[in-house]
PDB file of N, CA and C in Angstrom:
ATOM      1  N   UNK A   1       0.838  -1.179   0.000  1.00  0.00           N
ATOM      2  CA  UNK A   1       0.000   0.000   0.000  1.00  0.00           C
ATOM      3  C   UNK A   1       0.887   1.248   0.000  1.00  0.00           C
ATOM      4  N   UNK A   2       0.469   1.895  -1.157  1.00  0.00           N
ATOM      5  CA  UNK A   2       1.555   3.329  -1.108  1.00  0.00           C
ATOM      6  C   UNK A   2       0.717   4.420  -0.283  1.00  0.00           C
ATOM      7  N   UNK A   3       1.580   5.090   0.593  1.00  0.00           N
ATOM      8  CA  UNK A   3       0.826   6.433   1.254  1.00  0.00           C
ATOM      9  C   UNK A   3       1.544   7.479   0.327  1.00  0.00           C
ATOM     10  N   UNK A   4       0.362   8.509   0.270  1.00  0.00           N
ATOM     11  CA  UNK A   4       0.586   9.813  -0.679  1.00  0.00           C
ATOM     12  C   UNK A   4       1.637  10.809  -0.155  1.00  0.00           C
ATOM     13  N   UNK A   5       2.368  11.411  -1.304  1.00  0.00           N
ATOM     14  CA  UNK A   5       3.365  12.155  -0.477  1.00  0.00           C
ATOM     15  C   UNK A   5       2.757  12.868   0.541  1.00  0.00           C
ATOM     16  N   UNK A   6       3.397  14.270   1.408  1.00  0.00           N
ATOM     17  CA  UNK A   6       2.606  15.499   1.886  1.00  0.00           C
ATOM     18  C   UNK A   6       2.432  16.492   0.543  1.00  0.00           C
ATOM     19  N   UNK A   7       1.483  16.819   0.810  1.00  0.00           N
ATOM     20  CA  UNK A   7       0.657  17.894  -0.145  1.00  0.00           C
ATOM     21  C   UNK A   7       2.270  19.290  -0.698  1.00  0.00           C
ATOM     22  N   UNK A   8       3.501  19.503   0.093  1.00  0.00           N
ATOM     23  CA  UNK A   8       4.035  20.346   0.507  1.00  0.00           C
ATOM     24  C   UNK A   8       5.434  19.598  -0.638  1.00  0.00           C
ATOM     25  N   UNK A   9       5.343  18.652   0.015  1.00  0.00           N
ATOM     26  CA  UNK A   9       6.252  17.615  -1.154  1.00  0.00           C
ATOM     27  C   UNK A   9       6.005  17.332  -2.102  1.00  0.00           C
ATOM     28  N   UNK A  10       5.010  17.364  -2.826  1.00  0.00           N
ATOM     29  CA  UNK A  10       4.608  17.357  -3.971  1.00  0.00           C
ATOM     30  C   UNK A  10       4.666  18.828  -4.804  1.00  0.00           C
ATOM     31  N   UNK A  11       3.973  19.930  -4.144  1.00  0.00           N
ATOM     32  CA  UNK A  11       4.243  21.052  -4.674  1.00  0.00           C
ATOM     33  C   UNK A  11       5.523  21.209  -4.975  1.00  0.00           C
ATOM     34  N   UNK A  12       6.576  21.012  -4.170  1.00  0.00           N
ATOM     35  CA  UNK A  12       7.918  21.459  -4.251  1.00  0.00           C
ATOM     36  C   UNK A  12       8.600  20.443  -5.368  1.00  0.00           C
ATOM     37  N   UNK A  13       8.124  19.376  -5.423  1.00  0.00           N
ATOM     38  CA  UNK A  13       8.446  18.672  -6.651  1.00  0.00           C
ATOM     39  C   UNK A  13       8.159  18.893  -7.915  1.00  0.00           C
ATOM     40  N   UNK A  14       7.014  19.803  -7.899  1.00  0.00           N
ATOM     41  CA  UNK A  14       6.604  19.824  -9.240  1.00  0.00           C
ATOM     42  C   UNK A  14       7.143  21.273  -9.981  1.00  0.00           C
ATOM     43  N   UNK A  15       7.860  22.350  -8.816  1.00  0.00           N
ATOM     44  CA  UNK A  15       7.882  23.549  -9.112  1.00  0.00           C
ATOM     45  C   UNK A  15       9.124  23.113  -8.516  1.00  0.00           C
ATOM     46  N   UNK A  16      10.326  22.096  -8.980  1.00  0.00           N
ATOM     47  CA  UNK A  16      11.413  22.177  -8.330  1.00  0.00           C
ATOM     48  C   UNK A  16      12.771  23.215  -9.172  1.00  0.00           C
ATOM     49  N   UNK A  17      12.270  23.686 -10.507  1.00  0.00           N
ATOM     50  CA  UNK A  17      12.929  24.440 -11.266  1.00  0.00           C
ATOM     51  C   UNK A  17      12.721  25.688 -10.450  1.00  0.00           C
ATOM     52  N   UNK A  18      11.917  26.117 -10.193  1.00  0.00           N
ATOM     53  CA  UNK A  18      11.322  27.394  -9.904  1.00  0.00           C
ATOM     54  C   UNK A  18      11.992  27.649  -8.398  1.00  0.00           C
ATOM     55  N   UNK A  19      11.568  26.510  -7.597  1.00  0.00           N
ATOM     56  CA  UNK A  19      12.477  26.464  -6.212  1.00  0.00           C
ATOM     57  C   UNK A  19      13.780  26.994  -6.190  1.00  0.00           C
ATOM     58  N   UNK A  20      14.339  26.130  -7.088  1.00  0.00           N
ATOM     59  CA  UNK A  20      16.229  26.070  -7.278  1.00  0.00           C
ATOM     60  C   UNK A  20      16.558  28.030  -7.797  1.00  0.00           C
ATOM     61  N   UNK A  21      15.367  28.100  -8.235  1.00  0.00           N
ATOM     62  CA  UNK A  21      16.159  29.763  -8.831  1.00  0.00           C
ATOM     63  C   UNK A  21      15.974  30.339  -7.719  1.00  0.00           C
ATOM     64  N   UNK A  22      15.073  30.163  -6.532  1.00  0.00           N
ATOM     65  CA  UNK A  22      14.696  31.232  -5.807  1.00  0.00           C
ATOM     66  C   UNK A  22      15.774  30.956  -4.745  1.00  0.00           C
ATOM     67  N   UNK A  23      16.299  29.903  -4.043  1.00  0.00           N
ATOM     68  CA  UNK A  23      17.090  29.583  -3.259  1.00  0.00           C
ATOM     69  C   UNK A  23      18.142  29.682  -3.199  1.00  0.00           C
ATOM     70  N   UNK A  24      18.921  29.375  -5.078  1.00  0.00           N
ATOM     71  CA  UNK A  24      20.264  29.830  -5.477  1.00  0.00           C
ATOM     72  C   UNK A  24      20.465  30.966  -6.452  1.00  0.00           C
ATOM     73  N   UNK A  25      20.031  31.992  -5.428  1.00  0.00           N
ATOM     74  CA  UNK A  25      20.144  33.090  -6.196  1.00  0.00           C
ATOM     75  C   UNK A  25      20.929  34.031  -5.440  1.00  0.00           C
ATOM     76  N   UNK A  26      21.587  35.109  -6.243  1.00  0.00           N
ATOM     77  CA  UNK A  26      23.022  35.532  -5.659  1.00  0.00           C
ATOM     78  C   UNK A  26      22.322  36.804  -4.830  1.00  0.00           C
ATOM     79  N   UNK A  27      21.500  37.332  -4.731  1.00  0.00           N
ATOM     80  CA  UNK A  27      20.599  38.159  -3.416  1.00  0.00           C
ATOM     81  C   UNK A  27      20.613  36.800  -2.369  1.00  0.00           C
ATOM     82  N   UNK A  28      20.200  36.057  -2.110  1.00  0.00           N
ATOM     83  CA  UNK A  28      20.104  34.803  -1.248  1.00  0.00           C
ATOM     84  C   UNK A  28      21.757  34.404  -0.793  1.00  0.00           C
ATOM     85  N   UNK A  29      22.052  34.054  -1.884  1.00  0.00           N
ATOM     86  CA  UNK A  29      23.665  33.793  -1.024  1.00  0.00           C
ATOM     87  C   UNK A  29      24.371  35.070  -0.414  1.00  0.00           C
ATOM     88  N   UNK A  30      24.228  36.351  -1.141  1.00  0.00           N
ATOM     89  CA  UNK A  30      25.007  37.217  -0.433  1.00  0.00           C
ATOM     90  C   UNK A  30      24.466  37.597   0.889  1.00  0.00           C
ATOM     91  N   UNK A  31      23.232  37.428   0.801  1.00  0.00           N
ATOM     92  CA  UNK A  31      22.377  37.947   2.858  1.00  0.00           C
ATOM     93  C   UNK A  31      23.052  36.850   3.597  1.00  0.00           C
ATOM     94  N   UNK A  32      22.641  35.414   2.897  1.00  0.00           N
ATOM     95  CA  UNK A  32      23.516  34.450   3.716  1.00  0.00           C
ATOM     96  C   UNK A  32      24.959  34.524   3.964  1.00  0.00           C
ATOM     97  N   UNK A  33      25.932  34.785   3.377  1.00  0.00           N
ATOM     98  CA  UNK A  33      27.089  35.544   3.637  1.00  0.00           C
ATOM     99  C   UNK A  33      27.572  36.762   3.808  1.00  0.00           C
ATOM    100  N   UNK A  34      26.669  37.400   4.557  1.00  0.00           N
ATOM    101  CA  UNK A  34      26.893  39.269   5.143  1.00  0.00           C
ATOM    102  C   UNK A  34      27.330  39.601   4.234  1.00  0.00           C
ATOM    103  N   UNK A  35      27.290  39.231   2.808  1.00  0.00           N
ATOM    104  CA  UNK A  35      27.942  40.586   1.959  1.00  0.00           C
ATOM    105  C   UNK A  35      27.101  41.351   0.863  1.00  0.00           C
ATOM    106  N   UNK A  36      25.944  41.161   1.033  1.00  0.00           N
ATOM    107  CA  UNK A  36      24.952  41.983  -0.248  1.00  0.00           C
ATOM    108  C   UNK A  36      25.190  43.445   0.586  1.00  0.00           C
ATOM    109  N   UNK A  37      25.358  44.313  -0.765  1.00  0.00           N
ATOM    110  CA  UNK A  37      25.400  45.672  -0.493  1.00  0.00           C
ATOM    111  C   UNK A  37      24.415  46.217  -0.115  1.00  0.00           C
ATOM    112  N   UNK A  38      24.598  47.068   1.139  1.00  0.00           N
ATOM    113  CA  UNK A  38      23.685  48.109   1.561  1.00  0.00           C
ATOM    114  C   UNK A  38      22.951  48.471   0.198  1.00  0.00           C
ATOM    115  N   UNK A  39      23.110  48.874  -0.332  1.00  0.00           N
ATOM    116  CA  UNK A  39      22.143  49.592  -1.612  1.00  0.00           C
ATOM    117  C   UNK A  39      20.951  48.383  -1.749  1.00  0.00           C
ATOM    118  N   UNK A  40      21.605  47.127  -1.947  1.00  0.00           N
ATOM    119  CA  UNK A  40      21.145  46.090  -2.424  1.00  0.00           C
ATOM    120  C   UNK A  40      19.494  46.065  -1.588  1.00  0.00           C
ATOM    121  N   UNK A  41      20.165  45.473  -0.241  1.00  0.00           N
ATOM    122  CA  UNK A  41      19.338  45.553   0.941  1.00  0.00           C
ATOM    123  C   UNK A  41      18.274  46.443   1.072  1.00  0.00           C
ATOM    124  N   UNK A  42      18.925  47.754   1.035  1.00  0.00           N
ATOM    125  CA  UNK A  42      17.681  48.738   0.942  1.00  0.00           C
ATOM    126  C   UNK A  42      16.804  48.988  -0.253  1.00  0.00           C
ATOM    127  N   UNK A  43      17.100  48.440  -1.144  1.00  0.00           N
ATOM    128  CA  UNK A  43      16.045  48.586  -2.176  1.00  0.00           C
ATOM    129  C   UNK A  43      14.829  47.348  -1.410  1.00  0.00           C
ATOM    130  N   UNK A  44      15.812  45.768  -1.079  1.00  0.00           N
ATOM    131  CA  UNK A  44      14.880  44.867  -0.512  1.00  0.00           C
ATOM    132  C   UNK A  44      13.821  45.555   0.210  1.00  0.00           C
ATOM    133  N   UNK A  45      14.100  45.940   1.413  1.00  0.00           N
ATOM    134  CA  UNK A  45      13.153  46.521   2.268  1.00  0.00           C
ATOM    135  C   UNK A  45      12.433  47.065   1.959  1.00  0.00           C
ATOM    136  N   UNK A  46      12.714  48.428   1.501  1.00  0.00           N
ATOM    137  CA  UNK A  46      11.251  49.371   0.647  1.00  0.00           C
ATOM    138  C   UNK A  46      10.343  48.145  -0.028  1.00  0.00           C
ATOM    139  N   UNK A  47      11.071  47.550  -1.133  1.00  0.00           N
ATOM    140  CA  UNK A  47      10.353  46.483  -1.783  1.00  0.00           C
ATOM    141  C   UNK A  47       9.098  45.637  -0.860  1.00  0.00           C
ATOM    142  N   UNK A  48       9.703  45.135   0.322  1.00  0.00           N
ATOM    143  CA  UNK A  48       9.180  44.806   1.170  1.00  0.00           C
ATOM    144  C   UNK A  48       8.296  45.174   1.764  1.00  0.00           C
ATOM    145  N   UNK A  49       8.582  46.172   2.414  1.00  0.00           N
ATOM    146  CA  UNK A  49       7.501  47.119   3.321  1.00  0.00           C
ATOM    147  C   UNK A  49       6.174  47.428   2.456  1.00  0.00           C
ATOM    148  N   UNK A  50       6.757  47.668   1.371  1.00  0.00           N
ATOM    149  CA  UNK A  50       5.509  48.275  -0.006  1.00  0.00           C
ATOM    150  C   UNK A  50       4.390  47.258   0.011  1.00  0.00           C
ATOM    151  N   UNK A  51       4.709  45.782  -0.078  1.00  0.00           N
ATOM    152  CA  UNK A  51       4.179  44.528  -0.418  1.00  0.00           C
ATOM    153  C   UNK A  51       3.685  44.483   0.915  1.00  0.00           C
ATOM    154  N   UNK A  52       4.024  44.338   2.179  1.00  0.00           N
ATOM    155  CA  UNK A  52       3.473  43.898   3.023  1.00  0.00           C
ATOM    156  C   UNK A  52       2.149  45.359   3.411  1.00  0.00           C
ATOM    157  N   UNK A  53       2.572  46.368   3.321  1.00  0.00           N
ATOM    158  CA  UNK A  53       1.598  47.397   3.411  1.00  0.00           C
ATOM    159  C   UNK A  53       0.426  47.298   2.785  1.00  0.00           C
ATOM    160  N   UNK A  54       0.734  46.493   1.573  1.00  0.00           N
ATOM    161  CA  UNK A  54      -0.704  46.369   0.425  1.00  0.00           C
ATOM    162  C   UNK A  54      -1.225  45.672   0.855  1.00  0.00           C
ATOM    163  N   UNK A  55      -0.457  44.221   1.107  1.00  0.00           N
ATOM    164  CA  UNK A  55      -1.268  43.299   1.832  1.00  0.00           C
ATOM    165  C   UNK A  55      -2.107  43.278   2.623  1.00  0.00           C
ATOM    166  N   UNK A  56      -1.667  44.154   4.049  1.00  0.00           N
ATOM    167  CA  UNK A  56      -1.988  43.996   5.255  1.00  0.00           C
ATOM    168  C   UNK A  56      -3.680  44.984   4.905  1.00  0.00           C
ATOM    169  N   UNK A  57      -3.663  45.851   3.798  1.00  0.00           N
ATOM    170  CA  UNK A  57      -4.786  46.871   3.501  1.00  0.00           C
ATOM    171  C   UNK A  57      -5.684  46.075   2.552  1.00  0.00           C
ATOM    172  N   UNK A  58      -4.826  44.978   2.026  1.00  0.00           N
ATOM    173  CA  UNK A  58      -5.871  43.658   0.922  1.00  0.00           C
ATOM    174  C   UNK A  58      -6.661  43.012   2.252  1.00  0.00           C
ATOM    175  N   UNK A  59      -6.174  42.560   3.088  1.00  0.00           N
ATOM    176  CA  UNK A  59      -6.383  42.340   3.944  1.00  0.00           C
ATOM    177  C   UNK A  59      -7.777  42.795   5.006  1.00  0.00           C
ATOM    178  N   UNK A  60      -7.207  43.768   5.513  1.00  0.00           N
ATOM    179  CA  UNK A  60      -8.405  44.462   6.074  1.00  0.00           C
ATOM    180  C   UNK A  60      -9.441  44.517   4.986  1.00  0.00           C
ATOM    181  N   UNK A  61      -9.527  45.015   3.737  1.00  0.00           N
ATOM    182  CA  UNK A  61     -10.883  45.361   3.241  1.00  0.00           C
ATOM    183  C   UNK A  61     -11.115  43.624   3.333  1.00  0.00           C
ATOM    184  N   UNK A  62     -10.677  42.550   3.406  1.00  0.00           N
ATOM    185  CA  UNK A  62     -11.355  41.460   3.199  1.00  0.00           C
ATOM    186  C   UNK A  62     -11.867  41.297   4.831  1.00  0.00           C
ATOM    187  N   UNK A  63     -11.320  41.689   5.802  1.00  0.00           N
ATOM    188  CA  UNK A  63     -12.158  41.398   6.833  1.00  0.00           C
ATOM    189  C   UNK A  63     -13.557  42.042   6.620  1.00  0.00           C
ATOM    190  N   UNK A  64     -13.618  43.472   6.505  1.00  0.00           N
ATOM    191  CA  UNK A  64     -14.402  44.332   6.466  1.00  0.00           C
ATOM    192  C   UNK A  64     -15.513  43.884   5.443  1.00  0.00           C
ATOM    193  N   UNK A  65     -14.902  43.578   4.505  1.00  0.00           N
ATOM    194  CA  UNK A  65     -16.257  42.930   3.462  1.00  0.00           C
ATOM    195  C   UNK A  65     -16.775  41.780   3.666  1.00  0.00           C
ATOM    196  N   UNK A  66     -16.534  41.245   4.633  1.00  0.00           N
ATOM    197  CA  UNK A  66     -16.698  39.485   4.827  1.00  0.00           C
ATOM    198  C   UNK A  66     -17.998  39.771   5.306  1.00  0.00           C
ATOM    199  N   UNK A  67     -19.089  38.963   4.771  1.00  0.00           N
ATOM    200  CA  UNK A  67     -20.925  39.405   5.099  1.00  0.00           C
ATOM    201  C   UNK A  67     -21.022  37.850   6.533  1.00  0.00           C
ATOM    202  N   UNK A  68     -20.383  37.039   7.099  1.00  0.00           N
ATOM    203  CA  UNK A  68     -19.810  36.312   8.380  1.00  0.00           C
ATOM    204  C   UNK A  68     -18.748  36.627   9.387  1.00  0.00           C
ATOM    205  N   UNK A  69     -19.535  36.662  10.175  1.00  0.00           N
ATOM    206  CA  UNK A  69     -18.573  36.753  11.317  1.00  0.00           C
ATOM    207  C   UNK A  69     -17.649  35.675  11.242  1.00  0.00           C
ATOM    208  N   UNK A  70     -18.310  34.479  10.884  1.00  0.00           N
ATOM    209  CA  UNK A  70     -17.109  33.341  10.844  1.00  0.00           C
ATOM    210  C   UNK A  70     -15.995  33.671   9.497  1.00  0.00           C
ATOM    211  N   UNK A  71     -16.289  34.088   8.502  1.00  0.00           N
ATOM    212  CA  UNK A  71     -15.445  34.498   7.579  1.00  0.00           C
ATOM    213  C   UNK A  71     -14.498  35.521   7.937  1.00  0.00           C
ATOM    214  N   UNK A  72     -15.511  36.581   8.686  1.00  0.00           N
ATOM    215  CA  UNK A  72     -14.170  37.447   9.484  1.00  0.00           C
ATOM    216  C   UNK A  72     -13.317  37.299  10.557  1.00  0.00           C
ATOM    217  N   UNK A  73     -13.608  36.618  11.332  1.00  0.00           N
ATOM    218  CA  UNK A  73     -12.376  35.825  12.323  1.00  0.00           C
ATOM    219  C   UNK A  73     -11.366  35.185  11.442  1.00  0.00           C
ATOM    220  N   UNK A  74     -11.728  34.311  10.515  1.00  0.00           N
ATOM    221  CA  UNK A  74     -10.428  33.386   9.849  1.00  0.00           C
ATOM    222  C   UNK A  74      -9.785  34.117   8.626  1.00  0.00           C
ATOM    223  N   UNK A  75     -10.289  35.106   8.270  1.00  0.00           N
ATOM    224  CA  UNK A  75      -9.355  36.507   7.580  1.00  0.00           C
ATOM    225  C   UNK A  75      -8.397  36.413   8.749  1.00  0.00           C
ATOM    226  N   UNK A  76      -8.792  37.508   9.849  1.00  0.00           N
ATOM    227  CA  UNK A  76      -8.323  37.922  10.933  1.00  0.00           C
ATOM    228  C   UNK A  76      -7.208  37.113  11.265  1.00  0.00           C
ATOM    229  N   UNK A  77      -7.360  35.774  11.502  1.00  0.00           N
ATOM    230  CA  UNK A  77      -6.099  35.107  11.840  1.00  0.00           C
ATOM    231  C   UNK A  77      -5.313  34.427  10.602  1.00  0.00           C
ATOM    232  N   UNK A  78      -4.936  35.108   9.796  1.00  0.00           N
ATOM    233  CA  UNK A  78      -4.449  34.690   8.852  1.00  0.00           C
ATOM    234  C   UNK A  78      -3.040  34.928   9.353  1.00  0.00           C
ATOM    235  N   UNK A  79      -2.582  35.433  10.115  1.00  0.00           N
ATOM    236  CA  UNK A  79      -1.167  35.675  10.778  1.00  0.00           C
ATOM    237  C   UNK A  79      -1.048  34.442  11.966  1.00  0.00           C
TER     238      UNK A  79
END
């Protein structure tokens, strides 16, 4: 009797091209070895902050529009 992979192992198998670029990529090795340039870094962050700001406002309007209370609690804990 075969048991099915995890759902998590399979994704990563099937998008294992896509994995390998994101993991061995020279932004990734240089944070991992303290040497990506300040410049580098700070573009990351803004980048960052920008994305998580949208989110967190994608976010709220989905609590806010949710016509369930049960729909709006499990928005809510999406963190």
């Amino acid at each position: 009797m075969n048991t099915p992979a995890p759902f998590s192992q399979v994704l990563r198998a099937e998008c294992q091209k896509d994995w390998q670029a994101a993991i061995q990529h020279r932004f990734v090795d240089e944070i991992f070895a303290g040497t990506l340039a300040s410049e580098h870094l700070r573009h990351y962050l803004v980048q960052d902050y920008q994305f998580v700001d949208r989110f967190v406002a994608l976010l709220g309007a989905a609590i806010a529009s949710a016509d369930q209370y049960a729909a709006r609690v499990r928005f809510s804990q999406f963190a």
